[in-house]
Protein backbone atom coordinates (compact mmCIF):
# COMPACT_ATOMS: atom_id res chain seq x y z
CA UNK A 1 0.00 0.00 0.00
CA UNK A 2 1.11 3.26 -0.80
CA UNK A 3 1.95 6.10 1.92
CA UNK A 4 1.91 9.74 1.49
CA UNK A 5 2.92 12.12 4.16
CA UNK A 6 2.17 16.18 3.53
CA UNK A 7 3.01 18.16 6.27
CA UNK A 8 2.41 21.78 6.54
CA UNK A 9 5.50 21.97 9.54
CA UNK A 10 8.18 19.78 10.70
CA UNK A 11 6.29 17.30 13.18
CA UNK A 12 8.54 17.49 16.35
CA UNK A 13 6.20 15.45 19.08
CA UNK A 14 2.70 15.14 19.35
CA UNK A 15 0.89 15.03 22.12
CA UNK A 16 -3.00 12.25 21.90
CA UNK A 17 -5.21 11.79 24.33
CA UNK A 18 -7.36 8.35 23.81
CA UNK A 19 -10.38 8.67 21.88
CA UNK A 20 -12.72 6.72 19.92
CA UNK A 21 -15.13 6.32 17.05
CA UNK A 22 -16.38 3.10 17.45
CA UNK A 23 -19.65 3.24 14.56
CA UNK A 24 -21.32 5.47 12.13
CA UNK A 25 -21.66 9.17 13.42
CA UNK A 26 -19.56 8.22 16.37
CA UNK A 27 -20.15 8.05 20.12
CA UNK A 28 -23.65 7.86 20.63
CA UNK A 29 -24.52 7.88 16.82
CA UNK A 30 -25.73 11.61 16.70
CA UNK A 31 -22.75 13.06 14.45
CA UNK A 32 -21.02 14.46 17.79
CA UNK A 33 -17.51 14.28 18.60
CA UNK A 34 -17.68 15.24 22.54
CA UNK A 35 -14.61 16.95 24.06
CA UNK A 36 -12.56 16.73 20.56
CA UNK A 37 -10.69 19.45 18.37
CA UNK A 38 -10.06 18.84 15.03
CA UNK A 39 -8.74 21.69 13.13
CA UNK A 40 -11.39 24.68 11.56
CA UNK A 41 -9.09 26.15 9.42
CA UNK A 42 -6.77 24.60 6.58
CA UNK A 43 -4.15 27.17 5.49
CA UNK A 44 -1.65 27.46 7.56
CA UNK A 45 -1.12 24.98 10.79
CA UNK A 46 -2.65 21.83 10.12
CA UNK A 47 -0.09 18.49 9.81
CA UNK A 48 -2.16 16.34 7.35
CA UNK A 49 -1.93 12.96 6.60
CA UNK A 50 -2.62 10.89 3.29
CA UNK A 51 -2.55 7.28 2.55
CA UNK A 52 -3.93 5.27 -0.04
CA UNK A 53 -6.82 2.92 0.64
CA UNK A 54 -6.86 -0.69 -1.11
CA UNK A 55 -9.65 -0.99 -3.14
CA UNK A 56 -12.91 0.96 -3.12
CA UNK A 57 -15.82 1.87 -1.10
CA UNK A 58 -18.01 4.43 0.92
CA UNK A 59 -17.96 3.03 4.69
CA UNK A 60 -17.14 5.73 6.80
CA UNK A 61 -13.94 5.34 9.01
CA UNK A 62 -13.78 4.08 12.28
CA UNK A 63 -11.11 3.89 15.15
CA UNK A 64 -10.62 2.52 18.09
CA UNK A 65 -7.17 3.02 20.21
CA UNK A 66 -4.73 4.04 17.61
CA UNK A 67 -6.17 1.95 14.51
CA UNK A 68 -8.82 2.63 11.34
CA UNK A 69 -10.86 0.10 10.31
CA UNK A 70 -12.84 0.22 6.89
CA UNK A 71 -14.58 -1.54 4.36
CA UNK A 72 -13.48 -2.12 0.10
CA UNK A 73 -14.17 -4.01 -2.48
CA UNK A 74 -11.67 -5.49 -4.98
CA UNK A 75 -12.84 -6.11 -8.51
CA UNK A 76 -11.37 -8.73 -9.82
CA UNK A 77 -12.52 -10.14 -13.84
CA UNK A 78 -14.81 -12.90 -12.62
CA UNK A 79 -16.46 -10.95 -9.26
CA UNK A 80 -15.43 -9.17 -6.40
CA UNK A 81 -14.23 -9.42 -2.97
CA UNK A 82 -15.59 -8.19 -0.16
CA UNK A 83 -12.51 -6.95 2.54
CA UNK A 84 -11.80 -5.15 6.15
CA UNK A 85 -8.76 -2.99 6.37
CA UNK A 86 -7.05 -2.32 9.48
CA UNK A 87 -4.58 0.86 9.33
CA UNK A 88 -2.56 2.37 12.04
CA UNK A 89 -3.67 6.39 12.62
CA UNK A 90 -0.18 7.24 13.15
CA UNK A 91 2.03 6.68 10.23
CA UNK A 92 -0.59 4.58 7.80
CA UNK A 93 0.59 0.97 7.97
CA UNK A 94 -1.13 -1.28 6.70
CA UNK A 95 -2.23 -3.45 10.01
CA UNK A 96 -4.18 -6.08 8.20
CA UNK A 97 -6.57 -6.42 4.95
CA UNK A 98 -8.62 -9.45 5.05
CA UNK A 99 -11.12 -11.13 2.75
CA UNK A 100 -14.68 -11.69 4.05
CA UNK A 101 -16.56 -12.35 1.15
CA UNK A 102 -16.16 -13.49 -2.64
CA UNK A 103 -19.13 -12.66 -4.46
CA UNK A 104 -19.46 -14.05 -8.30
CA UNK A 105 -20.14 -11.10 -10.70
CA UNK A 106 -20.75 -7.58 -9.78
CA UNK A 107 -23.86 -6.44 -8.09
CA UNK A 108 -25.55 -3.06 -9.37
CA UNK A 109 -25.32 -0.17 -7.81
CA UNK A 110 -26.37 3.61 -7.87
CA UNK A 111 -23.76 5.63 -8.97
CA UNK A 112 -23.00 7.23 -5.62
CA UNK A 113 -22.86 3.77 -3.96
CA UNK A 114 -20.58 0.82 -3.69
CA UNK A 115 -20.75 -2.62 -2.31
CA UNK A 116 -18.73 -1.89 1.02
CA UNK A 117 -21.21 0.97 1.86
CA UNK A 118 -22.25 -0.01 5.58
CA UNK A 119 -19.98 1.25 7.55
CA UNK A 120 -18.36 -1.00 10.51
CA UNK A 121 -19.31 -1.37 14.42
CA UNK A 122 -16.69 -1.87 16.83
CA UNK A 123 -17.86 -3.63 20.60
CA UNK A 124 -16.14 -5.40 23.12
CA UNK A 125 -13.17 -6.42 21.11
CA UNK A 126 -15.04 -7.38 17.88
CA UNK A 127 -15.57 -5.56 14.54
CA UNK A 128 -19.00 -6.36 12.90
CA UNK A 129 -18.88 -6.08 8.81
CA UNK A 130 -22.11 -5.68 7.06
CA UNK A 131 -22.46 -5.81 3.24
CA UNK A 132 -26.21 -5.74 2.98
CA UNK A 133 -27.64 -8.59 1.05
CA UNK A 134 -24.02 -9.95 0.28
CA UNK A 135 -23.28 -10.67 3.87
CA UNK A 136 -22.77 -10.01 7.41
CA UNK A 137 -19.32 -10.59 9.65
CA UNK A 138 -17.60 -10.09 12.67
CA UNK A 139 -14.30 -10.16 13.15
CA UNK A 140 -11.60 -10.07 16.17
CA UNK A 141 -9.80 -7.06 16.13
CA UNK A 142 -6.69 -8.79 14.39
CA UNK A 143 -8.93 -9.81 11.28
CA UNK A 144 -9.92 -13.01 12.04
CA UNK A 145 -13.71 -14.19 11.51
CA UNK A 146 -15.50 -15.42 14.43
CA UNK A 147 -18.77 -15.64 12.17
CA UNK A 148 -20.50 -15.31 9.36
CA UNK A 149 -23.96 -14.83 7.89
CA UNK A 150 -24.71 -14.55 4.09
CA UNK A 151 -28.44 -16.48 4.21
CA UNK A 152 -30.34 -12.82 4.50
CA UNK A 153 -31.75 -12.92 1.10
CA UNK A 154 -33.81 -9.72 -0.60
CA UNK A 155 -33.57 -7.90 -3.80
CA UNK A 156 -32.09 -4.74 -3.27
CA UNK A 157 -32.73 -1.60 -5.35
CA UNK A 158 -29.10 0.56 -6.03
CA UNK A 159 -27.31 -1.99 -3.74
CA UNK A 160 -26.39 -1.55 0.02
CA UNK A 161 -26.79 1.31 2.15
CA UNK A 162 -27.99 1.43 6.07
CA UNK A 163 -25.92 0.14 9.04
CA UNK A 164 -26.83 -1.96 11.08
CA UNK A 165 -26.97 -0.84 15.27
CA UNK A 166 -26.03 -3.02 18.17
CA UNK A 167 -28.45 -3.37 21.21
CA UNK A 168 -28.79 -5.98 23.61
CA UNK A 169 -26.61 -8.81 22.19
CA UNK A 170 -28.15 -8.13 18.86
CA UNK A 171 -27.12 -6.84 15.47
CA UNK A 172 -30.54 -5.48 13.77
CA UNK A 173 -30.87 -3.88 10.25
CA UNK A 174 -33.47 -3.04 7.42
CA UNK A 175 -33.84 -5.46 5.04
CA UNK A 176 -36.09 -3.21 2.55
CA UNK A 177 -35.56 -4.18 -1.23
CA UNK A 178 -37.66 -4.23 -3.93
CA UNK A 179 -40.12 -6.42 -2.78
CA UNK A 180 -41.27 -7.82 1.05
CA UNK A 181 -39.52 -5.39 3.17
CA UNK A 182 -38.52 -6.01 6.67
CA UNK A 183 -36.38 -6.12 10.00
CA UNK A 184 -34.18 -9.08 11.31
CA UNK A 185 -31.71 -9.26 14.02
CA UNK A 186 -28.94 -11.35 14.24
CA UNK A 187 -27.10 -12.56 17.26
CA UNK A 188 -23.84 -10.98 17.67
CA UNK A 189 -22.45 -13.25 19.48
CA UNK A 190 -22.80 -16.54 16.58
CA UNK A 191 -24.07 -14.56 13.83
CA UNK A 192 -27.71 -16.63 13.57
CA UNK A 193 -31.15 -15.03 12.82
CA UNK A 194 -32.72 -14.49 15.70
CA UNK A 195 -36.16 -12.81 14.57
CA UNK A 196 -37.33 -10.65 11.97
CA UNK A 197 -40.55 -8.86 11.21
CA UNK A 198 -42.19 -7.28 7.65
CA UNK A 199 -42.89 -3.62 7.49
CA UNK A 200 -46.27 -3.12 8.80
CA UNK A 201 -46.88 -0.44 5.48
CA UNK A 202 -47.17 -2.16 1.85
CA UNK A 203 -45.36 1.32 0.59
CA UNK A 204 -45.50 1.84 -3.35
CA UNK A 205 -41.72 1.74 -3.42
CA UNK A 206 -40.39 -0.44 -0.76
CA UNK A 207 -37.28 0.16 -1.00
CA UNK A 208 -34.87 2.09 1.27
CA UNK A 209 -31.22 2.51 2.72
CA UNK A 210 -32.01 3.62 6.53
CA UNK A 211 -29.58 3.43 9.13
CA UNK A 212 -30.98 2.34 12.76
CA UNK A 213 -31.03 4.24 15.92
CA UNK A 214 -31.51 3.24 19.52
CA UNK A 215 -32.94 5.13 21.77
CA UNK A 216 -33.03 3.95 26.10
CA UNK A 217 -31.14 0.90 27.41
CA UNK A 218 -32.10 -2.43 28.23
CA UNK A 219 -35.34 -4.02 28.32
CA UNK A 220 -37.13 -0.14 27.34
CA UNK A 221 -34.72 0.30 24.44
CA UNK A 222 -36.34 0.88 20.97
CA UNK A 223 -34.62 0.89 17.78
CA UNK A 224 -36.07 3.71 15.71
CA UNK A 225 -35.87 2.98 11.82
CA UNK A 226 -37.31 4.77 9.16
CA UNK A 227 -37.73 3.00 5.96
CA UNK A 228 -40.79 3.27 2.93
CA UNK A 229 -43.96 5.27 4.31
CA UNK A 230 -42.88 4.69 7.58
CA UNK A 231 -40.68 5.32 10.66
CA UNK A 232 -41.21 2.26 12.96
CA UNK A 233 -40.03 1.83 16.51
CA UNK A 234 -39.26 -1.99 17.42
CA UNK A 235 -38.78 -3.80 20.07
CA UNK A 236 -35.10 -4.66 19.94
CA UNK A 237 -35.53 -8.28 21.99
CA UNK A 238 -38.79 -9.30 19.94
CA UNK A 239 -39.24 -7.06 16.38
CA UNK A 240 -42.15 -6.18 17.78
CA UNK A 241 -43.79 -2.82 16.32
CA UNK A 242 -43.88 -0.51 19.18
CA UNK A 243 -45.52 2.52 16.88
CA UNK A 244 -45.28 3.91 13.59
CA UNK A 245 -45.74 6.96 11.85
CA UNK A 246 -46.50 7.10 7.83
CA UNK A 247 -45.69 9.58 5.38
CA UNK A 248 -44.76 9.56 1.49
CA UNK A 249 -41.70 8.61 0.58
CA UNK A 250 -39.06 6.04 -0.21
CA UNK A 251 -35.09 4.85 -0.61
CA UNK A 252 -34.70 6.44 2.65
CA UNK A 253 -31.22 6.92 3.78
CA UNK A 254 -30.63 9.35 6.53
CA UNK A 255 -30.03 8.29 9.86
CA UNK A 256 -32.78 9.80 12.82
CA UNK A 257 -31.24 12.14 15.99
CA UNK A 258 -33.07 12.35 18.83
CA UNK A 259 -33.90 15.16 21.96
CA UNK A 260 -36.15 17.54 23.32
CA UNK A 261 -38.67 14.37 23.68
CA UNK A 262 -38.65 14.14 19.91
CA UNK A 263 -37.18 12.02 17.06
CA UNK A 264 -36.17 13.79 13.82
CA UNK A 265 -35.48 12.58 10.56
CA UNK A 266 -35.89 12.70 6.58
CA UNK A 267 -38.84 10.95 4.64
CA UNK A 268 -36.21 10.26 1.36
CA UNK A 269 -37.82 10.59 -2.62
CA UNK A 270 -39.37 12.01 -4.47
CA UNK A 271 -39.43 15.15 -2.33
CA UNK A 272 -38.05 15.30 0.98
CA UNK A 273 -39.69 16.04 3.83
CA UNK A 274 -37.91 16.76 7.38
CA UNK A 275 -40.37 15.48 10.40
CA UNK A 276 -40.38 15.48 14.34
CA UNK A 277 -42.13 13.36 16.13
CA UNK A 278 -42.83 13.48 19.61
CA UNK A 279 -41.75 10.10 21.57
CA UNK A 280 -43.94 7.82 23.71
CA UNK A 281 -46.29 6.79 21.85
CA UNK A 282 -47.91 3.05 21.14
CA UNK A 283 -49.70 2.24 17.72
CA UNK A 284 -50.33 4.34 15.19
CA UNK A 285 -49.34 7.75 16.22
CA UNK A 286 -49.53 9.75 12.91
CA UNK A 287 -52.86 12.20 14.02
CA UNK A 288 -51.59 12.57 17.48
CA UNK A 289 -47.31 12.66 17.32
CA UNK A 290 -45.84 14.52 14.57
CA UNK A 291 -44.40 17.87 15.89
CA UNK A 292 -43.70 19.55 12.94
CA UNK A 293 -42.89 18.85 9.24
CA UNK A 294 -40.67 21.15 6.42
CA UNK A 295 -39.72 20.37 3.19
CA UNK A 296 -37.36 23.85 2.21
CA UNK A 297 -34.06 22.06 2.54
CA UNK A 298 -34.67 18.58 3.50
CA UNK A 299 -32.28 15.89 3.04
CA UNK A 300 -32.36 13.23 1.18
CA UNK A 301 -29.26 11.72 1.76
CA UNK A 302 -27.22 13.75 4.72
CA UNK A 303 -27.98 13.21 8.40
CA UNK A 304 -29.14 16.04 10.49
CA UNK A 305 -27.01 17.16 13.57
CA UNK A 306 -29.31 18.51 16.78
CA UNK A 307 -26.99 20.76 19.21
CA UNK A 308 -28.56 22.35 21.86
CA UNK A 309 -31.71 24.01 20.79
CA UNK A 310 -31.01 24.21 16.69
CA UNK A 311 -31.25 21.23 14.46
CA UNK A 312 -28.79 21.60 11.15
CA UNK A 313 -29.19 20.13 8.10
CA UNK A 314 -28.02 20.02 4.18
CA UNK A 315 -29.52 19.06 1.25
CA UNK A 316 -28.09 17.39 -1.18
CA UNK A 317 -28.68 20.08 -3.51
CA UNK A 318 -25.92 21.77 -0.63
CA UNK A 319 -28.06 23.88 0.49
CA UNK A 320 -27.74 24.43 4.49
CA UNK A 321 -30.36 24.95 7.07
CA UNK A 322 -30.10 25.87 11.23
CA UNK A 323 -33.80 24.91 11.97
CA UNK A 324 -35.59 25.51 16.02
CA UNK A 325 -35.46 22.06 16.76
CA UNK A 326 -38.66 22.62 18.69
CA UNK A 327 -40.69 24.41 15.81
CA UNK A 328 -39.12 23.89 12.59
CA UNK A 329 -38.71 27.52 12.05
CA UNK A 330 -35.82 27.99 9.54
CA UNK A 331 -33.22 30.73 11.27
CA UNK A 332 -30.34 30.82 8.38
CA UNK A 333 -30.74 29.02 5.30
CA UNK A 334 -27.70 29.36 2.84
CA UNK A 335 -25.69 27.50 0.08
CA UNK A 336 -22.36 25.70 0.50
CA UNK A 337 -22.09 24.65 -3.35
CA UNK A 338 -21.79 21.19 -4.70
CA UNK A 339 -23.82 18.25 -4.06
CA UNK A 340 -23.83 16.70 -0.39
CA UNK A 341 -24.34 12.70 0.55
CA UNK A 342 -22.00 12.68 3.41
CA UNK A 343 -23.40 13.55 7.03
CA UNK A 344 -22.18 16.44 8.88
CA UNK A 345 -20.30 16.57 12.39
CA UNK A 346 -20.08 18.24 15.39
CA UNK A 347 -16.62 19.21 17.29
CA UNK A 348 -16.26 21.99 19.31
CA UNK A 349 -18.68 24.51 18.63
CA UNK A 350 -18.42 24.09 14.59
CA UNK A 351 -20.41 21.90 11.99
CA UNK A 352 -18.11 19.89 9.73
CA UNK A 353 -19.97 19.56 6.08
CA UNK A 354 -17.67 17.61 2.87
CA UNK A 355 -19.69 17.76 -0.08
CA UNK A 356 -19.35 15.21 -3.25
CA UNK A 357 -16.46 16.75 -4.88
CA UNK A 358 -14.46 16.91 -1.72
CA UNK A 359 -14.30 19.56 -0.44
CA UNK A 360 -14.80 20.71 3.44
CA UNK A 361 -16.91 23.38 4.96
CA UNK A 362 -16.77 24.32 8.73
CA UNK A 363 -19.34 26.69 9.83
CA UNK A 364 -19.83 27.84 13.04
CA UNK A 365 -22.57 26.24 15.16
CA UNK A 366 -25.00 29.37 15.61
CA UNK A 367 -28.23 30.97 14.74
CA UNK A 368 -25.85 33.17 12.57
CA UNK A 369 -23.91 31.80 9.66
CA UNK A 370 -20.34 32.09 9.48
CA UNK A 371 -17.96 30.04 7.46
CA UNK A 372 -14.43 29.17 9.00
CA UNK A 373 -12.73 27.17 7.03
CA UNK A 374 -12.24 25.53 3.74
CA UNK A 375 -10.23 22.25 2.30
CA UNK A 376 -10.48 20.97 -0.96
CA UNK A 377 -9.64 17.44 -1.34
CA UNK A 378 -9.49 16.73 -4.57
CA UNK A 379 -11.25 13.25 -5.29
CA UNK A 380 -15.07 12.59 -5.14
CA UNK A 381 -16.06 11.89 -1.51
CA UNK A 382 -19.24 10.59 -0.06
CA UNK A 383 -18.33 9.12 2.87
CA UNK A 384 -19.42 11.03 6.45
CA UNK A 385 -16.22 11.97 8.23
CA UNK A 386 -14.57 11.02 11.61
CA UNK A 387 -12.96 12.28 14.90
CA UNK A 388 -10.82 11.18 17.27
CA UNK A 389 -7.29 12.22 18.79
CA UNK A 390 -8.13 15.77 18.23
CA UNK A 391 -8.05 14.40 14.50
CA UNK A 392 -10.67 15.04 11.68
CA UNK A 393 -10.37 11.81 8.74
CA UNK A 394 -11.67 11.81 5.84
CA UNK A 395 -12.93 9.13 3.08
CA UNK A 396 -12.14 10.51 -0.19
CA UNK A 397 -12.32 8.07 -3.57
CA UNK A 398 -8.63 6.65 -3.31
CA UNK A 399 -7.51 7.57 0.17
CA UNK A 400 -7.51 8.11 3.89
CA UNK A 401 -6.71 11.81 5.39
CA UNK A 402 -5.99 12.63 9.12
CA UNK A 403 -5.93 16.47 9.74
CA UNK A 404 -4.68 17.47 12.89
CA UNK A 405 -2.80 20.16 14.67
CA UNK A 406 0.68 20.19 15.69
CA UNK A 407 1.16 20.74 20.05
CA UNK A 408 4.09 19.77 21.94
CA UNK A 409 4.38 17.30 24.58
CA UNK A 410 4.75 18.66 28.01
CA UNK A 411 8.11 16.97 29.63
């Protein structure tokens, strides 16, 4: 694998504290990167590091104690194969690259999507590997498979997409193709079905790309999943349909956020809409639960980012929005050019957006808009970035960046 170093100073010692980003969105899943630093401004300062990724693919970095972990595909003339990568955040070896799956042909895909989309979940020592309908692993933390599952079986529309979220000794996803949409966990502990349960709306367009959320602990978690027509809450120990509220719309992708008693999220095409919904309901709950809806500058791809009392969101048209998370009253509404798949973060008071031609807008966190910082990467990127170490990295097309700032060690 190939290494590149560009440094904007002589690195003389550098001084980490230990920090993780174990899933997508990070900590908690929200898109917030408590008590972290990354750099807001790219001209002079930064150190930045570049290395070459093996393969291709859109999973979103994540690290754990020093090391990267992704997803790629390798096309090879008769199919593909399905791989982890393991990099060190330091200098860029190459830790390990292991084959999970070989998969005869190659699948179809949307244009912005790849087959090593799902980005991967790090628990307790193990690294869980989702392909969507190709397959579902988990690995040790040195590459080797403790289990795997490849007998989910649905026909996808534009190829894989959603996460899947880890509650209770369960891995649970969407499995919403073309045709009989529904929910399944899987034991994450020996990889075997353990239940799964159809969308309760026979949507048009079944189809969708939704990543999971949990909300509570225990035996009064739910796992909140929008998909076709329909945000469901389930039961994460039984599937079972705690409430639902319907809408129009399909090939859902963004993942919800959650606070101020509410649940927020996009309904996906044709047009989207942006809904809260108040928690704490049972059944049906469209009539008596939806807070507020708006459709000016609604997602369809991006996750939204909730801090404090303003909710922030961008289009994919790149078009961004600070919305009262309570109302749905638009305060600032402006452009950041290009189109936007990847979702936003939070780090210390700023809002980090990368739209699809690479390059990186950080805007202060505010009901006023003000833009800090710029980067231009240079290669198509639609992969949501990552913090840890006081680091930002990004996912472009062909490599792996780690921006961070210089400080010296106290001796």
């Amino acid at each position: 694998m190939k290494r590149i170093f560009l440094f904007s100073f002589p690195v003389l010692a550098l001084a980490l504290h230990a920090a993780d980003w174990p899933e997508f969105r990070g900590p908690g899943a929200q898109g917030h990167a408590v008590g972290e630093k990354p750099p807001a401004q790219f001209e002079n300062g930064p150190i930045i590091l570049k290395w070459e990724v093996p393969g291709t693919g859109w999973s979103s970095p994540v690290i754990l104690n020093g090391r990267v972990y992704l997803t790629t595909v390798i096309k090879q003339d008769n199919g593909i194969l399905l791989n982890g990568v393991c990099l060190e955040t330091t200098g860029g070896k190459l830790i390990w690259h292991r084959n999970i799956f070989n998969i005869p042909g190659v699948p179809r895909m949307h244009r912005k999507n790849s087959q090593a989309s799902p980005t991967p979940i790090i628990r307790d020592g193990r690294i869980y590997i989702h392909f969507g309908h190709l397959g579902t692993a988990c690995l040790d933390l040195g590459g080797k498979a403790i289990w795997k599952n490849q007998t989910l079986k649905y026909p996808p529309v534009h190829g894989n997409g959603g996460t899947p979220v880890l509650v209770n000794g369960k891995l649970i996803f969407s499995c919403d193709g073309s045709r009989d949409p529904f929910v399944v966990a899987l034991s994450a502990k020996t990889g075997k079905e353990i239940w799964r349960v159809k969308r309760s709306v026979d949507a048009k367009k079944k189809f969708s790309f939704c990543t999971p959320l949990v909300l509570g602990k225990g035996a009064g978690a739910q796992v909140l999943l929008p998909g076709s027509d329909m945000i469901g809450a389930y039961h994460p120990d039984t599937g079972k349909e705690i409430w639902r509220v319907t809408y129009k719309g399909y090939s859902v992708v963004p993942r919800p956020v959650t606070g101020h008693g509410m649940v927020f999220f996009s309904t996906g095409f044709d047009r989207a809409t942006a809904m809260a919904v108040k928690l704490g309901g049972k059944g049906d709950v469209t009539k008596s639960h939806v807070a507020w809806t708006l459709t000016k500058g609604a997602p369809h791809t991006p996750s939204m980012l909730l801090v404090g009392d303003e909710l922030y969101m961008v289009s994919d048209g790149g078009i961004a929005s600070c919305v009262e998370a309570k109302t749905g009253k638009v305060i600032w509404s402006e452009r950041l050019g290009g189109g936007h798949s990847a979702s936003p973060i939070y780090a210390d008071g700023r809002l980090y957006f990368i739209n699809e031609r690479g390059v990186l807008t950080v805007i202060k966190a505010g009901r006023k808009f003000k833009v800090l910082g710029k980067k231009d990467f240079g290669e198509r990127a639609l992969a949501s970035p990552a913090v840890a170490n006081d680091s930002l990295y990004i996912r472009t097309e062909k490599h792996l960046w780690r921006i961070f700032q210089r400080q010296l060690t106290q001796r």
